[in-house]
Protein backbone atom coordinates (compact mmCIF):
# COMPACT_ATOMS: atom_id res chain seq x y z
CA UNK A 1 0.00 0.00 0.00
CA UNK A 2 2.68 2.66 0.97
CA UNK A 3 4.21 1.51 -2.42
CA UNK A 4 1.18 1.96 -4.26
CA UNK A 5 0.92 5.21 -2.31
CA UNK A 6 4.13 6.74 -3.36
CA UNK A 7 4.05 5.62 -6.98
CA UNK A 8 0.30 6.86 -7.03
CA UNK A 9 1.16 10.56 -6.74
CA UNK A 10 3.03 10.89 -9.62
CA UNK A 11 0.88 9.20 -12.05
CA UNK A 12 1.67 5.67 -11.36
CA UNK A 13 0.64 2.27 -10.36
CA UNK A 14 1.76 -0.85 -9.30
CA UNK A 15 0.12 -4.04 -10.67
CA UNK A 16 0.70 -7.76 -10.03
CA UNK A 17 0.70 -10.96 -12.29
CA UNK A 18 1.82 -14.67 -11.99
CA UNK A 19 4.45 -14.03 -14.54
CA UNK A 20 6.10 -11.24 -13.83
CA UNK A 21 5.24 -10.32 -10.14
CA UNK A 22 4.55 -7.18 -9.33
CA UNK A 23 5.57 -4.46 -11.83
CA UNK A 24 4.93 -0.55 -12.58
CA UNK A 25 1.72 1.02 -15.24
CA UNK A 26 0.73 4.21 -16.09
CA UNK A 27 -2.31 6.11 -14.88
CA UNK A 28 -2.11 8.83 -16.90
CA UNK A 29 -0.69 9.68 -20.50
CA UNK A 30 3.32 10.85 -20.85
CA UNK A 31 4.33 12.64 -23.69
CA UNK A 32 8.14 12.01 -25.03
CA UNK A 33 10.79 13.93 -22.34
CA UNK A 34 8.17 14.13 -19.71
CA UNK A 35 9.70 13.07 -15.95
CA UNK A 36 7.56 9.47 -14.96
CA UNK A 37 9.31 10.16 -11.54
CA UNK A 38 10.99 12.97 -10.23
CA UNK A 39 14.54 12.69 -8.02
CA UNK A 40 15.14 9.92 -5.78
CA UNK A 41 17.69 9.29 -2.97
CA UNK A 42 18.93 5.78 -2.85
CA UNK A 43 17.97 3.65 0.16
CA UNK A 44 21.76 3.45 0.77
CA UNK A 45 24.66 3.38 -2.28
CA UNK A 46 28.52 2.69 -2.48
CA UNK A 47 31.01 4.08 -4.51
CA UNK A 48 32.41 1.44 -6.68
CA UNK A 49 35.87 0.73 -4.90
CA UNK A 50 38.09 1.66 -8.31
CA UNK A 51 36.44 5.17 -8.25
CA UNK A 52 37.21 5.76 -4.45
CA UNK A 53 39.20 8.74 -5.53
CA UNK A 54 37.06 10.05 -8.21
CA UNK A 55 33.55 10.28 -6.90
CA UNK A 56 32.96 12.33 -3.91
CA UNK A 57 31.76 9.17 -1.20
CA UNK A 58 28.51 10.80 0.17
CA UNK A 59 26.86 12.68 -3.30
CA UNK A 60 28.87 10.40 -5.89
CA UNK A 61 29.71 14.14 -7.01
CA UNK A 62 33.35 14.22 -8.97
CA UNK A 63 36.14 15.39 -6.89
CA UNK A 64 38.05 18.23 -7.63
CA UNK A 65 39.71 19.08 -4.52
CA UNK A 66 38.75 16.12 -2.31
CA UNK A 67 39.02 16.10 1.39
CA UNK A 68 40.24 12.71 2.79
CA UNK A 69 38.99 11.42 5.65
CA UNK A 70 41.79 12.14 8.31
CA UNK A 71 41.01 8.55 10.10
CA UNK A 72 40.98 6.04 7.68
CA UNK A 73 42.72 8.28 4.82
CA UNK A 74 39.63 6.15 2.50
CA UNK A 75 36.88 7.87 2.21
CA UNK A 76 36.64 11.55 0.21
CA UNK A 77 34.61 14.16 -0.24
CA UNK A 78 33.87 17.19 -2.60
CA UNK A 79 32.93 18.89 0.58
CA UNK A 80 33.03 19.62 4.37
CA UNK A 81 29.14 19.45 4.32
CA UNK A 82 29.20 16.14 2.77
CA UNK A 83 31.98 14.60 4.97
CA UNK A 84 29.80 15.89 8.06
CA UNK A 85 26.72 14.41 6.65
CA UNK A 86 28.31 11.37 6.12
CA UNK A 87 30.35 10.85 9.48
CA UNK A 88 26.99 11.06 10.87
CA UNK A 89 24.93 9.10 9.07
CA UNK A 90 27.14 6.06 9.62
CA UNK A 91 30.79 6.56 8.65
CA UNK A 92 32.00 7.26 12.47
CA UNK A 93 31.28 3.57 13.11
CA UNK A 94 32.56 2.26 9.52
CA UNK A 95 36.09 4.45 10.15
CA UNK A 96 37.75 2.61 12.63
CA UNK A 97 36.59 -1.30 10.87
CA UNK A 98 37.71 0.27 7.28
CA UNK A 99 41.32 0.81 8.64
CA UNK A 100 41.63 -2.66 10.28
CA UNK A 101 41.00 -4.06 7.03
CA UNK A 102 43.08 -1.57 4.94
CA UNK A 103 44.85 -1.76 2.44
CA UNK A 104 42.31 -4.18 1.19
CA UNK A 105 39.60 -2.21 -0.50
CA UNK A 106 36.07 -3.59 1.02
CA UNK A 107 33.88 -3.68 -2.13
CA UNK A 108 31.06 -1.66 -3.20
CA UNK A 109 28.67 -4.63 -1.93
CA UNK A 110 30.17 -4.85 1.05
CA UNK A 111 29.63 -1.43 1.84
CA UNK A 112 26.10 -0.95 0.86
CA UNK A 113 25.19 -3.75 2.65
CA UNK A 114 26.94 -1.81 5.38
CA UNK A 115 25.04 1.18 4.98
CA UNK A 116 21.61 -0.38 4.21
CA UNK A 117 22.42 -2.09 8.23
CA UNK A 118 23.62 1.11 9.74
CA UNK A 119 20.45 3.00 7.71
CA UNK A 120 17.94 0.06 9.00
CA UNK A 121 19.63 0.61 12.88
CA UNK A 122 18.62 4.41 12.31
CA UNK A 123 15.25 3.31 11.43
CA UNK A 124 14.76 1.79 14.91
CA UNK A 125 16.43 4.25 16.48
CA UNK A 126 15.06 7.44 15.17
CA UNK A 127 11.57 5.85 12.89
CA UNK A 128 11.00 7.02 9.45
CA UNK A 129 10.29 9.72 7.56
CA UNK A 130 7.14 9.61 5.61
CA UNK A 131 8.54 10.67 2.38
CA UNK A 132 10.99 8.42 2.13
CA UNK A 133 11.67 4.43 1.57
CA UNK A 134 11.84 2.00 4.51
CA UNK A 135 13.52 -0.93 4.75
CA UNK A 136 10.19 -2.83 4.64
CA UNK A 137 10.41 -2.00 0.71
CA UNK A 138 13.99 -3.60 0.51
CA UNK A 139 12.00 -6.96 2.01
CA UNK A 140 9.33 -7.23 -0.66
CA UNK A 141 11.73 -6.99 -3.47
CA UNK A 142 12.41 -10.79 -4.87
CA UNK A 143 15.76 -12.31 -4.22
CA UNK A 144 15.80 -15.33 -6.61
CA UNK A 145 18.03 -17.11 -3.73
CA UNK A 146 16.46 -21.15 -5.19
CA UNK A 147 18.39 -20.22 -8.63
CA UNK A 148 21.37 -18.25 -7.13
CA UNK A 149 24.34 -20.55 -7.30
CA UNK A 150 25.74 -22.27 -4.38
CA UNK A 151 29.75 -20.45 -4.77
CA UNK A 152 27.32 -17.31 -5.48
CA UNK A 153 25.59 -18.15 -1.98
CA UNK A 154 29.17 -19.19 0.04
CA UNK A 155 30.45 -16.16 -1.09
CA UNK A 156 27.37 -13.89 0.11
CA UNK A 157 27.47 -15.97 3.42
CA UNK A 158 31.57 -14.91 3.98
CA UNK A 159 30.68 -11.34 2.79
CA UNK A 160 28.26 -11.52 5.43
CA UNK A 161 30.28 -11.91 8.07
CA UNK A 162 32.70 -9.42 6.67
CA UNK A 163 29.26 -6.88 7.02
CA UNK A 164 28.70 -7.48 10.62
CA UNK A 165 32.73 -7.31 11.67
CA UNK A 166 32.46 -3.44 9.64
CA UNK A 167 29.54 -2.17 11.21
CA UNK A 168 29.72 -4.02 14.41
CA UNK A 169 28.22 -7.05 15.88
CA UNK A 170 26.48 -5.57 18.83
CA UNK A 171 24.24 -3.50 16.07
CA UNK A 172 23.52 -6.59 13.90
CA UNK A 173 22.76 -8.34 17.45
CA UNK A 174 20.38 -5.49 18.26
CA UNK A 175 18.33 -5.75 14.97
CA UNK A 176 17.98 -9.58 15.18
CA UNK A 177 20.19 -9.52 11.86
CA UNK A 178 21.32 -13.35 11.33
CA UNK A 179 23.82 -14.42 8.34
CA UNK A 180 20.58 -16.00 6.85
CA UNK A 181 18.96 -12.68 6.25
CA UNK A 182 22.20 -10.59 5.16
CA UNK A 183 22.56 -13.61 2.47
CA UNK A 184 19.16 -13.16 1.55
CA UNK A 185 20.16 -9.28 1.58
CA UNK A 186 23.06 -9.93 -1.02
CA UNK A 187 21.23 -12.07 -2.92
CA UNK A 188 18.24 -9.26 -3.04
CA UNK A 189 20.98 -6.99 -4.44
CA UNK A 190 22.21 -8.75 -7.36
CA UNK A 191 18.88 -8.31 -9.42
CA UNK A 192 17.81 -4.95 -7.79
CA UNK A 193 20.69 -2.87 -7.86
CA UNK A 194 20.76 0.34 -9.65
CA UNK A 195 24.43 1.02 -11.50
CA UNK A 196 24.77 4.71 -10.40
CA UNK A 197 26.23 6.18 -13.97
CA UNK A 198 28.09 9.51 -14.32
CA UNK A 199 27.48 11.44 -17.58
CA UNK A 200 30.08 9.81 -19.58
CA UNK A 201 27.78 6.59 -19.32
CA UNK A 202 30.60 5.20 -16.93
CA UNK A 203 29.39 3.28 -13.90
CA UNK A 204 31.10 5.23 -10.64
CA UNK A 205 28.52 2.82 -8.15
CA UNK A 206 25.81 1.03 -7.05
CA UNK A 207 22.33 2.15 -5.44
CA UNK A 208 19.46 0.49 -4.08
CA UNK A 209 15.94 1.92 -4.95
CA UNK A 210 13.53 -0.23 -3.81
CA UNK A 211 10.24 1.48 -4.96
CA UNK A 212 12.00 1.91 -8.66
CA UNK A 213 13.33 -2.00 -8.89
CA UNK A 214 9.72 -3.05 -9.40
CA UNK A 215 10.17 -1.13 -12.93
CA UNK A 216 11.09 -4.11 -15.23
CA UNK A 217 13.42 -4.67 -18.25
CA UNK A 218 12.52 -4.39 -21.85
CA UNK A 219 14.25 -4.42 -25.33
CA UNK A 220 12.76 -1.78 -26.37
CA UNK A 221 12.08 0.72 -23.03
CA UNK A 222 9.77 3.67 -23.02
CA UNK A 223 11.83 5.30 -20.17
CA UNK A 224 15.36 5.67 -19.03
CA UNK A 225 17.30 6.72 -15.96
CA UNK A 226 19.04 9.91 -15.34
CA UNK A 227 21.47 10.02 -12.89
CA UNK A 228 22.53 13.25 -10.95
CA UNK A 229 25.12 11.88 -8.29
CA UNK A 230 23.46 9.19 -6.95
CA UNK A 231 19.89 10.55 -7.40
CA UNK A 232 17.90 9.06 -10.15
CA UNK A 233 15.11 10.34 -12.10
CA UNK A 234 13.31 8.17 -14.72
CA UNK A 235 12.41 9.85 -17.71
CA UNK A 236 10.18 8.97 -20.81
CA UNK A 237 12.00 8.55 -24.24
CA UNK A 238 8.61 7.66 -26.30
CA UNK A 239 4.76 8.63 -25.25
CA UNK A 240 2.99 6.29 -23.40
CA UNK A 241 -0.60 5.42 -22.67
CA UNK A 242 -2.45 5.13 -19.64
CA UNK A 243 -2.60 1.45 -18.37
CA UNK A 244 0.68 0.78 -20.33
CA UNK A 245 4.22 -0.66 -18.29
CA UNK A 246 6.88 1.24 -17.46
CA UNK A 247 9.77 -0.14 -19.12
CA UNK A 248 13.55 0.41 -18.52
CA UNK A 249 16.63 -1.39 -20.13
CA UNK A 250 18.51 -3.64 -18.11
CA UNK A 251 21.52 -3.87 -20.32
CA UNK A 252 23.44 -1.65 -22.92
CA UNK A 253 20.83 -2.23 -25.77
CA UNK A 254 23.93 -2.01 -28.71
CA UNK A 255 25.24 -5.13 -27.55
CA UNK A 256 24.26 -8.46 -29.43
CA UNK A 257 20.97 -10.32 -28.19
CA UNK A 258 23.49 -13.44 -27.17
CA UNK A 259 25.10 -10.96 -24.48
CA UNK A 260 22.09 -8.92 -23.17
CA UNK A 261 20.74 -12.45 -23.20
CA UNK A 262 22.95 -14.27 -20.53
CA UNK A 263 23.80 -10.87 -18.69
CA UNK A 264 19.80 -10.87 -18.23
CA UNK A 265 19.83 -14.61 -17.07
CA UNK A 266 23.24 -14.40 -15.26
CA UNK A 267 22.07 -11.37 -13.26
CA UNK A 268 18.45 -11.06 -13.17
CA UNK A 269 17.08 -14.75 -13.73
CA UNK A 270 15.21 -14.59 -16.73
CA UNK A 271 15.23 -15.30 -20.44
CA UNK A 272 14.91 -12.69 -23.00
CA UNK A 273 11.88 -13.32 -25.21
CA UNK A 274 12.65 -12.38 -28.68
């Protein structure tokens, strides 16, 4: 319902079938250009690792003159207000794990699953705010765990561990977090993901949007993200009709069928219908 809610005011709807689960329709016509859904903040989102120094770690911003984290010498910023923001939104208890582990690089999955714990333990701590996503919208969203691999499942179950040693075990202990869910977690984030792409179409991290990841794939989309930072807007490339899906592309659409193919099957667990 609170899905349905937040979809509803800006001419949306979400719809449910056997075959593709639940999945996003217009109410109302959109002409070509027009915005199908304005800005949106990630639930939580991690720079990808190899772009550390390049993206600004709180706004995915580039950095010009970055300012580097004077505890763990990791994490940088484009700004004092977003290095504030961020040491208090969850980096003061990431620091001091981050430089145990250094100068191994934790990975951008690691991390988001770090901040979509420390974001979930403000949640409890502090409730949440009515315009925004919960993480009772990360649980809805399928996770496709019976046809993810078991090395793909070993490795989510050792990554989990890793999650609860960086953000600390008395906060997983506190949320009734087990390895079971956090698998369940990573698994969750291998077909819901957002890659967070700069405007040179290069992918600087990933994002999880939980309302948005019930918008599903097509060959031929009507719609497209744009990416500001790490905000996301979705934007219509052709008109579309009331009662008609919302469609975005999963994959580069110049590449051959055989590759958007198995990167659909490999990633999201379907087949592409030609």
């Amino acid at each position: 319902k609170k899905t349905q809610e937040a979809l509803s005011c800006h001419g949306l709807d979400v719809k449910t079938c056997e075959t593709k689960g639940r999945f996003v329709v217009a109410k109302n016509k959109f002409r070509t250009g027009a915005v199908v859904h304005p800005w949106k903040e990630p639930y939580a989102a991690a720079v990808r690792n190899t772009n550390i120094t390049l993206e600004c770690s709180l706004c995915f911003k580039p950095l010009n003159k970055p300012m580097v984290c004077s505890r763990c010498k990791y994490t940088r910023y484009c700004s004092k207000e977003c290095q504030k923001a961020d040491w208090v939104s969850g980096h003061k208890i990431l620091c001091p794990n981050i430089q145990q582990i250094l100068p191994n690089k934790p990975t951008e999955s690691l991390v988001l699953m770090a901040k979509i714990i420390l974001r979930l333990y403000s949640e409890k701590t502090d409730g949440v705010t009515a315009d925004k996503d919960s993480f009772e919208d990360i649980q809805f969203l399928q996770s496709h765990k019976s046809n993810t691999s078991e090395a793909d499942l070993e490795m989510y179950a050792s990554m989990s561990a890793m999650a609860v040693h960086l953000v600390g075990k008395n906060i997983c202990e506190s949320l009734e977090l087990s390895l079971a869910t956090l698998v369940d977690l990573f698994c969750k984030f291998k077909s819901n993901n957002y890659n967070i792409i700069d405007p040179m179409m290069n992918t600087v991290g990933i994002g999880l949007f939980p309302v948005l990841s019930l918008i599903n794939h097509s060959c031929n989309p009507n719609c497209v993200p744009i990416f500001d930072g790490k905000r996301v807007r979705i934007v219509c490339i052709r008109p579309i009709e009331p009662e008609e899906e919302i469609t975005i592309s999963y994959t580069e659409i110049g590449v051959t069928t055989e590759l958007r193919r198995k990167e659909l099957k490999d990633h999201f667990f379907f087949h592409l219908q030609l």
